[in-house]
PDB file of N, CA and C in Angstrom:
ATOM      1  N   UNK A   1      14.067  16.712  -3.068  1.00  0.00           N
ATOM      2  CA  UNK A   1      14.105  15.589  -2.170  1.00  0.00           C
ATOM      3  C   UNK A   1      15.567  15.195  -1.966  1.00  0.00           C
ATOM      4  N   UNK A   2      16.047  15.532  -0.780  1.00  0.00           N
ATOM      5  CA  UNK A   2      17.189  14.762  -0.308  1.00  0.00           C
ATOM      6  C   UNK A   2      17.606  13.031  -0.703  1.00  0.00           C
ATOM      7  N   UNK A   3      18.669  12.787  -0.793  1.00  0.00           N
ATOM      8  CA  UNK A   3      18.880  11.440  -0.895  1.00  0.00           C
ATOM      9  C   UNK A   3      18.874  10.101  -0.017  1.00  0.00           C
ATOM     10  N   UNK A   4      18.461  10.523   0.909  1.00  0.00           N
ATOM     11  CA  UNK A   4      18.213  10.162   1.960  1.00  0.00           C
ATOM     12  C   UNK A   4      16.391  10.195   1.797  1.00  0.00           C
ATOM     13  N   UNK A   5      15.713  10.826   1.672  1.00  0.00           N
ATOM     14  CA  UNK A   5      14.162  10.754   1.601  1.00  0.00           C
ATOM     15  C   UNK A   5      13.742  10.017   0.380  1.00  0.00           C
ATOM     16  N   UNK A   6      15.079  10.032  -0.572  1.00  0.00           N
ATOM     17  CA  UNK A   6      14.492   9.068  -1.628  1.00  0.00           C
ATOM     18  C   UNK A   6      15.213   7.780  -1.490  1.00  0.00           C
ATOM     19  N   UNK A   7      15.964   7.455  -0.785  1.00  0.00           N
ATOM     20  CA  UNK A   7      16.298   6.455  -0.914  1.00  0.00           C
ATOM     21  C   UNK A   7      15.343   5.600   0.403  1.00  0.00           C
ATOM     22  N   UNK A   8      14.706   6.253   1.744  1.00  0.00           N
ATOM     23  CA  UNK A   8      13.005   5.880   2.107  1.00  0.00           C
ATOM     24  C   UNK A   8      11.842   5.518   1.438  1.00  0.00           C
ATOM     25  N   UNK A   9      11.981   6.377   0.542  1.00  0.00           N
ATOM     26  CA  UNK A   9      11.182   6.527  -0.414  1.00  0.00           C
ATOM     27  C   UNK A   9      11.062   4.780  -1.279  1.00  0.00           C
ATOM     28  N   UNK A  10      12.167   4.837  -1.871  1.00  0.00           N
ATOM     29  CA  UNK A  10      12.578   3.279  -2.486  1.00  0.00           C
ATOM     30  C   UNK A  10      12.103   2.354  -1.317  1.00  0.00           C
ATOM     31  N   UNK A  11      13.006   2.189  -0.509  1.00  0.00           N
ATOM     32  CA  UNK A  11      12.340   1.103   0.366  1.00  0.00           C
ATOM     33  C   UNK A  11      11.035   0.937   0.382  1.00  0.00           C
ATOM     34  N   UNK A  12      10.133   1.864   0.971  1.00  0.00           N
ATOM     35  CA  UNK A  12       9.009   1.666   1.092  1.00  0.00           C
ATOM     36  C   UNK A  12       8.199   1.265  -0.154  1.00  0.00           C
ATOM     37  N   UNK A  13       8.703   1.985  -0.941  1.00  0.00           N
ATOM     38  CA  UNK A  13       8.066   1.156  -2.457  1.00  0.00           C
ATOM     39  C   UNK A  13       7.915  -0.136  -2.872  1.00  0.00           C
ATOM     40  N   UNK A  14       9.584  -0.560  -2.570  1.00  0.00           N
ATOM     41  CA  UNK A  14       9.906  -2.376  -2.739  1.00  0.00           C
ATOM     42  C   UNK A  14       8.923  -2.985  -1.209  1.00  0.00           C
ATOM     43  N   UNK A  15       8.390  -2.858  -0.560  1.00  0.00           N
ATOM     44  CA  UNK A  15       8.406  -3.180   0.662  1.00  0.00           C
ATOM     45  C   UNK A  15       6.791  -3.680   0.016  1.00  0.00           C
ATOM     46  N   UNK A  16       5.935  -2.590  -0.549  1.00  0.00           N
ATOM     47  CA  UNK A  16       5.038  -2.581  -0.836  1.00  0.00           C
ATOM     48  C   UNK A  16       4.950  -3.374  -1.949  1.00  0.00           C
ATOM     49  N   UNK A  17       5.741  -3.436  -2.955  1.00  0.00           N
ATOM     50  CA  UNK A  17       5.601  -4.384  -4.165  1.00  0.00           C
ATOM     51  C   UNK A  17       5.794  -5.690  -3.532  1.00  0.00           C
ATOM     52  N   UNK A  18       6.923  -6.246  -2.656  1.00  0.00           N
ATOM     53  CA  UNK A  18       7.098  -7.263  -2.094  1.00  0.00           C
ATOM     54  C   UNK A  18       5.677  -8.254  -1.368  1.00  0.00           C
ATOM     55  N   UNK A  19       5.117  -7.064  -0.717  1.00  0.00           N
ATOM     56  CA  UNK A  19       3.827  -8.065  -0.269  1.00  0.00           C
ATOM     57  C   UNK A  19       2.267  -7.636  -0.600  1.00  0.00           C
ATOM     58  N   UNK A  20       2.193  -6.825  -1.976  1.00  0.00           N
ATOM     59  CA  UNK A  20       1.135  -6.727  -2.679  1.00  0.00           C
ATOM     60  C   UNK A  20       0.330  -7.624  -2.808  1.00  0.00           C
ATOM     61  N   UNK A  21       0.573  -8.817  -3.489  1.00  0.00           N
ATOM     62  CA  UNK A  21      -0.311  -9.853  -3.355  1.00  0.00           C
ATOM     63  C   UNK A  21      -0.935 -10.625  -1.584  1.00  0.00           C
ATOM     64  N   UNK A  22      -0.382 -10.390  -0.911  1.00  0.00           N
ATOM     65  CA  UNK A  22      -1.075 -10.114   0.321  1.00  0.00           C
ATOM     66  C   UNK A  22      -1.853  -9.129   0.759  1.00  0.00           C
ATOM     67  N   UNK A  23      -1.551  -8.523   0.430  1.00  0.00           N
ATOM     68  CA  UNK A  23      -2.256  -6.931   0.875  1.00  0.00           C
ATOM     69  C   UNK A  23      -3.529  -6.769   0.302  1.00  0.00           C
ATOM     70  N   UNK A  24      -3.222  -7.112  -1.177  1.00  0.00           N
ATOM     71  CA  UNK A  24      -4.317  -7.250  -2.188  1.00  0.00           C
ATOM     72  C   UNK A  24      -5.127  -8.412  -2.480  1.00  0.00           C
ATOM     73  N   UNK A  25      -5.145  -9.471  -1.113  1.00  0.00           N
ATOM     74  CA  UNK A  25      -5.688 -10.628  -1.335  1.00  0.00           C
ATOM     75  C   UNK A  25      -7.505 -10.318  -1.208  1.00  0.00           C
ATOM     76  N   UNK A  26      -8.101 -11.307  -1.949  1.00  0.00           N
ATOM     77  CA  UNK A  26      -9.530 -11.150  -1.852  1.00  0.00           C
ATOM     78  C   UNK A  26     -10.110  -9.646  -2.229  1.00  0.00           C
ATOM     79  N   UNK A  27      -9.470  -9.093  -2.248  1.00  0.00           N
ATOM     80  CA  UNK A  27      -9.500  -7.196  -2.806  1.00  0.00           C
ATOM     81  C   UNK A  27      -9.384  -6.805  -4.126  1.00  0.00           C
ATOM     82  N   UNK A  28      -9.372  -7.905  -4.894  1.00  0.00           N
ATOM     83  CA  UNK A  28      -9.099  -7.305  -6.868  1.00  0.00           C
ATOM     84  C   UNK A  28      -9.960  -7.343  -7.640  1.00  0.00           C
ATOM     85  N   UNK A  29     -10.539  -6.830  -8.037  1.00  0.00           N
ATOM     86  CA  UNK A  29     -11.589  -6.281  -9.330  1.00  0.00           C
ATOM     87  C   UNK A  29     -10.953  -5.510 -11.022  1.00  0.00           C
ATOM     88  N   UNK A  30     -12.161  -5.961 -11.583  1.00  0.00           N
ATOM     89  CA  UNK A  30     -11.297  -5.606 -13.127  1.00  0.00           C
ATOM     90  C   UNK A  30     -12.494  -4.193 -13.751  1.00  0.00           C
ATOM     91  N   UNK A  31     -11.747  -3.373 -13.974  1.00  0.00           N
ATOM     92  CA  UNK A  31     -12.491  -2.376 -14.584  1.00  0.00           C
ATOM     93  C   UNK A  31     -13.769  -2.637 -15.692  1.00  0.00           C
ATOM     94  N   UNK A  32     -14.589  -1.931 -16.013  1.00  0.00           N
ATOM     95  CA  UNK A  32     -15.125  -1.807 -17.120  1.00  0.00           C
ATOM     96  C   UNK A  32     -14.200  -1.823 -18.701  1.00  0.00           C
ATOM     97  N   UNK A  33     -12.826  -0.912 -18.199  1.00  0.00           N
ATOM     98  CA  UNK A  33     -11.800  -0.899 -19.495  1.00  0.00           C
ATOM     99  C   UNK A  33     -10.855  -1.873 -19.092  1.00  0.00           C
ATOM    100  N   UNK A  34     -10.935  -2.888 -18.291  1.00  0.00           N
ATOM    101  CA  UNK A  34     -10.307  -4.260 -17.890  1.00  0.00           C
ATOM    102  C   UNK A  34      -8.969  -3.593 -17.411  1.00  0.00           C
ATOM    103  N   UNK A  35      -9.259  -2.559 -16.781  1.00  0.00           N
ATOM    104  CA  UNK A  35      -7.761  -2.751 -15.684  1.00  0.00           C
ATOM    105  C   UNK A  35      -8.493  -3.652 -14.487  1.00  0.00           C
ATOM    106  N   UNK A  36      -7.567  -3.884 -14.018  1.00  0.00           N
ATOM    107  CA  UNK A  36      -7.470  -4.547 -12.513  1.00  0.00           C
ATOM    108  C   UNK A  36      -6.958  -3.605 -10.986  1.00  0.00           C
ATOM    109  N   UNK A  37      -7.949  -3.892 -10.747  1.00  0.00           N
ATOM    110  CA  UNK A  37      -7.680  -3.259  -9.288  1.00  0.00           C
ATOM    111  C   UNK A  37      -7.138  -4.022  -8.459  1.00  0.00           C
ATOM    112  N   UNK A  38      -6.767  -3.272  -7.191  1.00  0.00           N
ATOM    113  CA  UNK A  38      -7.340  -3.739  -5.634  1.00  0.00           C
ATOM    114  C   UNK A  38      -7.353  -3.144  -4.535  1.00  0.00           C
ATOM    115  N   UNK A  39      -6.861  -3.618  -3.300  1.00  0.00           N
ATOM    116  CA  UNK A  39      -6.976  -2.975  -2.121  1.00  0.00           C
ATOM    117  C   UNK A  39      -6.066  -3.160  -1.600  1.00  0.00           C
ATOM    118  N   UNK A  40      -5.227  -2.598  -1.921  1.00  0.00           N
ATOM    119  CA  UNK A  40      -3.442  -2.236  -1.142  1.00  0.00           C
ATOM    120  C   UNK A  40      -3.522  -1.055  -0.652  1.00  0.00           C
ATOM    121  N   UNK A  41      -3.754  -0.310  -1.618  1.00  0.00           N
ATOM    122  CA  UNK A  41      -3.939   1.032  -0.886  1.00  0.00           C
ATOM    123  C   UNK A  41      -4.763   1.520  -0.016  1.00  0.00           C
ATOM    124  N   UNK A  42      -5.759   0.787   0.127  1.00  0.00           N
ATOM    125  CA  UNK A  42      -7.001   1.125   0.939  1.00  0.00           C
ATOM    126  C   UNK A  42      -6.405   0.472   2.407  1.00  0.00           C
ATOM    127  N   UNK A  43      -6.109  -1.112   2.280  1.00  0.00           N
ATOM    128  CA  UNK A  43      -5.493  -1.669   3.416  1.00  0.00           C
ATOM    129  C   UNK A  43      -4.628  -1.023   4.126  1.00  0.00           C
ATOM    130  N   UNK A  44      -3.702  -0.501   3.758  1.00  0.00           N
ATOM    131  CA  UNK A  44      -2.617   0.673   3.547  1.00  0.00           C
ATOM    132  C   UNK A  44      -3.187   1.572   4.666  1.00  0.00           C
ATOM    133  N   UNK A  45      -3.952   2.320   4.522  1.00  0.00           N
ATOM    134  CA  UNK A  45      -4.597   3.470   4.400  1.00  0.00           C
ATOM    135  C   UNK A  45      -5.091   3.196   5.921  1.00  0.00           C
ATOM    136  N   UNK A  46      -6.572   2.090   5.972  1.00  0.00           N
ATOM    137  CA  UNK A  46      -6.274   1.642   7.287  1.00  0.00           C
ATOM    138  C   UNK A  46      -5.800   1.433   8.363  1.00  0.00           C
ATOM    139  N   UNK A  47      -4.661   0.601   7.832  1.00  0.00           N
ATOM    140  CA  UNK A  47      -3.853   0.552   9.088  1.00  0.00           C
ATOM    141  C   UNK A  47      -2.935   1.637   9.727  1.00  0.00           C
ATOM    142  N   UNK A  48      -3.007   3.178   8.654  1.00  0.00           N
ATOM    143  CA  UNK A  48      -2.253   3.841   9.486  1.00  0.00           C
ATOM    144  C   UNK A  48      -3.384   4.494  10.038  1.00  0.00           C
ATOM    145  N   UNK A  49      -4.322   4.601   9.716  1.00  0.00           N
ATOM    146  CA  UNK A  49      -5.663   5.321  10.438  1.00  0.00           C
ATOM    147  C   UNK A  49      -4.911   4.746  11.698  1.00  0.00           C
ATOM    148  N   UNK A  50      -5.465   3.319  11.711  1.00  0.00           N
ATOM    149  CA  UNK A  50      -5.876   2.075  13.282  1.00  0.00           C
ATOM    150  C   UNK A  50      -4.970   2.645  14.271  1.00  0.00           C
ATOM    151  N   UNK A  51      -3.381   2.807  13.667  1.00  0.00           N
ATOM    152  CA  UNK A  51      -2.575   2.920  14.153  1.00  0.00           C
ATOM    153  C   UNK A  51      -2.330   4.100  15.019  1.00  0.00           C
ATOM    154  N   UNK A  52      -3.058   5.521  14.160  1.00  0.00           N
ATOM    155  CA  UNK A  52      -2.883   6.668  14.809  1.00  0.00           C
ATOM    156  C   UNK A  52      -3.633   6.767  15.776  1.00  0.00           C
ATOM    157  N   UNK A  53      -5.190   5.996  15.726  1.00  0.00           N
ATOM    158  CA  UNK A  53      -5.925   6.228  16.934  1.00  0.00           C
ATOM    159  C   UNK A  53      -5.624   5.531  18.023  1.00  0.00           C
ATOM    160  N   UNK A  54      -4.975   4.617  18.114  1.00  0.00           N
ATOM    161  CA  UNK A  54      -4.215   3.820  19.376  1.00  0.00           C
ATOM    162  C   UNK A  54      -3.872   4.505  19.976  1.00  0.00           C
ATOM    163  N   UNK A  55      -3.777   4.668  21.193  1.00  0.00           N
ATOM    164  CA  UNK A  55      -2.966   5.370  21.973  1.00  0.00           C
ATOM    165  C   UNK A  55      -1.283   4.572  22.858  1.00  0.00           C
ATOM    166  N   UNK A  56      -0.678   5.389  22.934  1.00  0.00           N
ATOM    167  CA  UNK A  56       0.651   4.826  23.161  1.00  0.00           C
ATOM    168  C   UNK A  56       1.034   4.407  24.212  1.00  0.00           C
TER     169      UNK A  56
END
């Protein structure tokens, strides 16, 4: 990975930690072995679906 793809890479990471608790609002559940979930990634996931089927 170029330094340049990781330093994208970073951003997008902080970007995502930054508004997790939004992302993950109303979306958190606790495991059977008491981790905690949620739905960041799923939200995530979504919106680039939504996004690709738009047309431009």
């Amino acid at each position: 990975m170029s330094e340049e793809e990781a330093a994208g890479r970073e951003l997008r990471s902080r970007r995502i930690a930054a508004c997790r608790d939004r992302l993950a609002e109303q979306s958190r559940w606790l495991s059977s072995t008491d981790t905690v979930f949620d739905g960041t990634y799923r939200r995530m996931f979504r919106a680039a679906k939504d996004r690709h089927r738009r047309p431009d």
